[in-house]
Protein backbone atom coordinates (compact mmCIF):
# COMPACT_ATOMS: atom_id res chain seq x y z
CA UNK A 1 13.31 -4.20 0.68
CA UNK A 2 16.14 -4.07 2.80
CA UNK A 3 18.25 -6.04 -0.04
CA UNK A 4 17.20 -4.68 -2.96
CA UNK A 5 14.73 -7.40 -3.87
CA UNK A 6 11.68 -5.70 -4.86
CA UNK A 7 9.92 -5.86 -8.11
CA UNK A 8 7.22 -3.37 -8.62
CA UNK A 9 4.58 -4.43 -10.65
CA UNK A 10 1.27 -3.26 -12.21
CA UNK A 11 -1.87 -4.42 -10.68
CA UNK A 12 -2.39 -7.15 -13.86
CA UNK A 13 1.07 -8.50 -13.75
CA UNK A 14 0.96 -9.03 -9.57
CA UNK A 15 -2.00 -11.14 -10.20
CA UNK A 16 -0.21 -12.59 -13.70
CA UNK A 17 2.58 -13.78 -10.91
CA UNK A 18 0.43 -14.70 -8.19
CA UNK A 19 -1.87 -17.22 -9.79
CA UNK A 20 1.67 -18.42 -12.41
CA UNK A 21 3.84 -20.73 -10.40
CA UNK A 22 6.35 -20.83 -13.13
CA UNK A 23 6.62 -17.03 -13.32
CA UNK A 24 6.66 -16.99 -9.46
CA UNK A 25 9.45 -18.97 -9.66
CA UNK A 26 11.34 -17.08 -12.39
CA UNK A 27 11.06 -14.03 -10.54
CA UNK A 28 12.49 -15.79 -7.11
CA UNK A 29 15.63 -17.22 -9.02
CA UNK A 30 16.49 -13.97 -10.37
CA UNK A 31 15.97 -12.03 -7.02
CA UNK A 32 18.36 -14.54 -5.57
CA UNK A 33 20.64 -14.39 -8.03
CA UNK A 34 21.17 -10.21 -7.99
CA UNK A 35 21.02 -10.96 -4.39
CA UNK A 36 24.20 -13.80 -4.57
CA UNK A 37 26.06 -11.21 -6.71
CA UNK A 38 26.40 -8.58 -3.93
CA UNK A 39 25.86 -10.82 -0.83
CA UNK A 40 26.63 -14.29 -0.01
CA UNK A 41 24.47 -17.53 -1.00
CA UNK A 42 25.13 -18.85 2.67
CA UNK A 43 23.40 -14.96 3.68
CA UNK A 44 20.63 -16.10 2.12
CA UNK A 45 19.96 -19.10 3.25
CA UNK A 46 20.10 -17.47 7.06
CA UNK A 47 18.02 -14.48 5.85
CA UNK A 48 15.25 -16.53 3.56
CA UNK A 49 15.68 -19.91 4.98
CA UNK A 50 14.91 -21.20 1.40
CA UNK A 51 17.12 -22.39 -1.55
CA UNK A 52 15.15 -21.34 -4.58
């Protein structure tokens, strides 16, 4: 929340997401791209500790 990185979602497509791993991994490139945009990618490594 804090950065901007929240997708809300209807009940079907949360559980679309959750049980998609190619959709779950769609929506974590994109949040850390918009994320890269305004902050750094080295910020978010040392926020996420993940390169997606």
């Amino acid at each position: 929340m804090e950065y901007g990185l929240v997708y809300y979602l209807c009940r079907r497509c949360h559980t679309e997401v959750e049980n998609n791993e190619s959709m779950k991994k769609q929506l974590k490139l994109f949040a850390r791209a918009k994320f890269n945009t305004k902050y750094s990618p080295d910020l978010f490594l040392k926020e996420f500790g993940k390169d997606y």
